[in-house]
N, C-alpha and C. Protein backbone atom coordinates (compact mmCIF):
# COMPACT_ATOMS: atom_id res chain seq x y z
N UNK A 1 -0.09 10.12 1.54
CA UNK A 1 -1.32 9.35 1.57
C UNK A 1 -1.63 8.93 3.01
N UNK A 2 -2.86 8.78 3.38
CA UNK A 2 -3.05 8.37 4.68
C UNK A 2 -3.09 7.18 4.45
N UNK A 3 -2.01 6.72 5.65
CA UNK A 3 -2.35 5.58 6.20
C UNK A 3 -2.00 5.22 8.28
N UNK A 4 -3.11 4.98 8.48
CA UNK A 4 -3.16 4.72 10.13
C UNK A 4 -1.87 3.60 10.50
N UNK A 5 -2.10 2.86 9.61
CA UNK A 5 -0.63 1.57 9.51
C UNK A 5 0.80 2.03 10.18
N UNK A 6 0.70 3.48 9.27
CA UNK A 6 2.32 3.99 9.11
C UNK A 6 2.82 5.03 10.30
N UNK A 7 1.27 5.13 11.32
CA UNK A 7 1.43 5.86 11.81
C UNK A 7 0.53 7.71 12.08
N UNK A 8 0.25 7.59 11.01
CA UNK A 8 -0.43 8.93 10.27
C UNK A 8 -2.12 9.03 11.40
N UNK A 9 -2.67 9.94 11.72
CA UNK A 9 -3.67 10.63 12.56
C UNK A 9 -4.49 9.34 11.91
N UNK A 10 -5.25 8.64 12.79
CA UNK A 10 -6.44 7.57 11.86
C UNK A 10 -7.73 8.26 11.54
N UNK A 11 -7.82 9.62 12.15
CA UNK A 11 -9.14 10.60 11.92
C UNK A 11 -8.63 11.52 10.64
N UNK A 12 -7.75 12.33 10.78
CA UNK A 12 -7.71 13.09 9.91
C UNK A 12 -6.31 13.12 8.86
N UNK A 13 -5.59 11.85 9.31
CA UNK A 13 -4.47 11.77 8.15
C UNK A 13 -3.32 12.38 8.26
N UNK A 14 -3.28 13.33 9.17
CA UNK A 14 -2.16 13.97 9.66
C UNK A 14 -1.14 13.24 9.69
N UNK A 15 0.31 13.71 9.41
CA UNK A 15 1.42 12.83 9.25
C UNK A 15 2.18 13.23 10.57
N UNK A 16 2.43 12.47 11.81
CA UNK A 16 3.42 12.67 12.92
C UNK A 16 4.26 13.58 12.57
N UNK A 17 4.98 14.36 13.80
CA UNK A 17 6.06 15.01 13.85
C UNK A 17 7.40 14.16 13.95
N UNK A 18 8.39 14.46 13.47
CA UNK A 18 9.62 13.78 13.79
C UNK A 18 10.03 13.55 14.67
N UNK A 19 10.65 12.04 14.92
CA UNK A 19 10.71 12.06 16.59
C UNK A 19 12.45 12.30 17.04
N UNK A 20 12.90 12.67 16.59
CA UNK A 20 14.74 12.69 16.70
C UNK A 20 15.49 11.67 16.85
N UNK A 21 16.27 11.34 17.88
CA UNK A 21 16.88 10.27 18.13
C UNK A 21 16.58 8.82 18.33
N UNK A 22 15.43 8.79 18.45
CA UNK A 22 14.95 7.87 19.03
C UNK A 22 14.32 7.36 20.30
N UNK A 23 14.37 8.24 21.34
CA UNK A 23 14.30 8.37 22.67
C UNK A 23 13.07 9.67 23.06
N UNK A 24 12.59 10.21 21.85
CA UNK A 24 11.39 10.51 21.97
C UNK A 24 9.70 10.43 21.64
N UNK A 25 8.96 10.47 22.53
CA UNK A 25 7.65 9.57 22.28
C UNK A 25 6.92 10.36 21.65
N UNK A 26 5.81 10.19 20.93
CA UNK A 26 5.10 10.68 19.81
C UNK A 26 4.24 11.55 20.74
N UNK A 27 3.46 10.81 21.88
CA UNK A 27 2.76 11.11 22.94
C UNK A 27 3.22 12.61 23.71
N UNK A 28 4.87 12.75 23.33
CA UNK A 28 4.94 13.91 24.02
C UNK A 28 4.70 15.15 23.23
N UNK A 29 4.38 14.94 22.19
CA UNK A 29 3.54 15.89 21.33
C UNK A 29 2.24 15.98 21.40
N UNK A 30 1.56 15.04 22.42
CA UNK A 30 0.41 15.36 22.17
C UNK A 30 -0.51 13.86 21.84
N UNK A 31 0.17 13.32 20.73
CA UNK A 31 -0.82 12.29 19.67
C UNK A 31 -0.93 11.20 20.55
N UNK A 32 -2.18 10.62 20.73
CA UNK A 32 -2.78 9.64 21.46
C UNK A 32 -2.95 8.07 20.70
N UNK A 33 -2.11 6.71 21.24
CA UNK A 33 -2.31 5.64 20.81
C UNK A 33 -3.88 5.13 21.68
N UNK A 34 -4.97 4.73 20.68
CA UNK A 34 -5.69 4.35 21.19
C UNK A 34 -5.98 2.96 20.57
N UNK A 35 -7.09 2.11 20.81
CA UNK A 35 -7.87 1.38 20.46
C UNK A 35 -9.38 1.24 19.96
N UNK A 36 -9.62 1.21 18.74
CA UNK A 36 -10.39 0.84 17.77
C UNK A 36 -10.73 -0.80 17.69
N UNK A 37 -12.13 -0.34 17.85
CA UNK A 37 -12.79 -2.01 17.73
C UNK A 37 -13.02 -1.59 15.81
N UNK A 38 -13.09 -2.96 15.56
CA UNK A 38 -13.28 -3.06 13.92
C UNK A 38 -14.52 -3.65 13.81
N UNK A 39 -15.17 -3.75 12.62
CA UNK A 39 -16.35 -4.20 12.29
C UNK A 39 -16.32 -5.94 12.36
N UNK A 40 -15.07 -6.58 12.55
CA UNK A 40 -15.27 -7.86 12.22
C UNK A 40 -14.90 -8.54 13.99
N UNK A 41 -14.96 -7.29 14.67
CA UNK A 41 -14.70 -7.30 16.04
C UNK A 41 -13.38 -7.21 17.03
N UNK A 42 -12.53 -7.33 15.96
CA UNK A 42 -11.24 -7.39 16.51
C UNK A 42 -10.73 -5.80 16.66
N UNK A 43 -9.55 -5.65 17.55
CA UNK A 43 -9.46 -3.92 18.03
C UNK A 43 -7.51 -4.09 17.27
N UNK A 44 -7.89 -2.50 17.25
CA UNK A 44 -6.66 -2.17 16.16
C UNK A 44 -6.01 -0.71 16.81
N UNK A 45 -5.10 -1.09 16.82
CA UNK A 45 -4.31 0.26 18.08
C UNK A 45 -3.78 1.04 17.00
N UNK A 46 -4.76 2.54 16.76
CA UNK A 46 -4.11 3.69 15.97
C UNK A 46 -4.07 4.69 16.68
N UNK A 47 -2.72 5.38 15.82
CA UNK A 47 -2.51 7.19 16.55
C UNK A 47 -3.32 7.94 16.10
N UNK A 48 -3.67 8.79 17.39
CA UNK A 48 -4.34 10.37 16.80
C UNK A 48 -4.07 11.28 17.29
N UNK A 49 -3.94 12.23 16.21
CA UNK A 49 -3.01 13.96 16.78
C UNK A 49 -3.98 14.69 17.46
N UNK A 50 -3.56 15.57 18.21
CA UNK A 50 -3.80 15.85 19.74
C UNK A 50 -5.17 16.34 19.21
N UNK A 51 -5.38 17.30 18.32
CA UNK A 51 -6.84 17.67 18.08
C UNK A 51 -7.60 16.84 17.60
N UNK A 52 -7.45 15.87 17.35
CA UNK A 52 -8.83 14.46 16.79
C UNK A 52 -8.81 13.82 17.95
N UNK A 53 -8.05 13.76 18.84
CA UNK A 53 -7.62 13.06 20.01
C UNK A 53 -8.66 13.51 21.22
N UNK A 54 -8.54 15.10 21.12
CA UNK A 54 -9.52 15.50 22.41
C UNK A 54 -11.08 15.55 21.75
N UNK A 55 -11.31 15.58 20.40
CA UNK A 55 -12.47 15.38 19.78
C UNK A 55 -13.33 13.93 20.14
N UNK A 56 -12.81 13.11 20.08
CA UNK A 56 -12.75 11.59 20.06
C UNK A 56 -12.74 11.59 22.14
N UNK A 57 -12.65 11.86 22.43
CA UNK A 57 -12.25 11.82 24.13
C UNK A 57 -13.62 13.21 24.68
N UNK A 58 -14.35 14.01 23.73
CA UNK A 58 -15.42 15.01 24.42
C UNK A 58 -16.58 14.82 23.54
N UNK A 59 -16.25 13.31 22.56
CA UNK A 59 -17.72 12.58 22.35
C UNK A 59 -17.94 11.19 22.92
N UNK A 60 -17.15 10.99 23.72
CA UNK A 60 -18.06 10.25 24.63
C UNK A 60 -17.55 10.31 25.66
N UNK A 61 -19.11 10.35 26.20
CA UNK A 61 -19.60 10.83 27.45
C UNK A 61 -19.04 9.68 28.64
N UNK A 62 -19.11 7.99 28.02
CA UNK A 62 -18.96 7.43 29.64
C UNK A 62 -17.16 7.32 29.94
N UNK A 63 -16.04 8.27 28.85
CA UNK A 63 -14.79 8.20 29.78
C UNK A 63 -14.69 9.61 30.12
């Protein structure tokens, strides 16, 4: 089930890759922690896998 909470793509639900020991970052796969403003204004830091990631990063234009 998706959930952004647990970790999972917040665009498309994708479930992370395994990270091994512990000493490796999600990021080096690719998946991007960003920030999400919410409707009630407050911002909410979810992952997204590398292809929702560069989707989300070549629709908008001012970064």
């Amino acid at each position: 089930m998706h959930n952004p909470q647990n970790g999972d793509c917040a665009d498309c639900g994708r479930e992370p890759p395994p990270l091994g020991d512990g000493t490796t970052l999600r990021s080096t796969y690719g998946w991007r922690l960003t920030l999400d403003r919410q409707p009630d204004g407050t911002t909410l830091a979810v992952w997204r896998c590398p292809e929702c990631a560069a989707r989300r990063r070549a629709s908008r234009p001012d970064r």
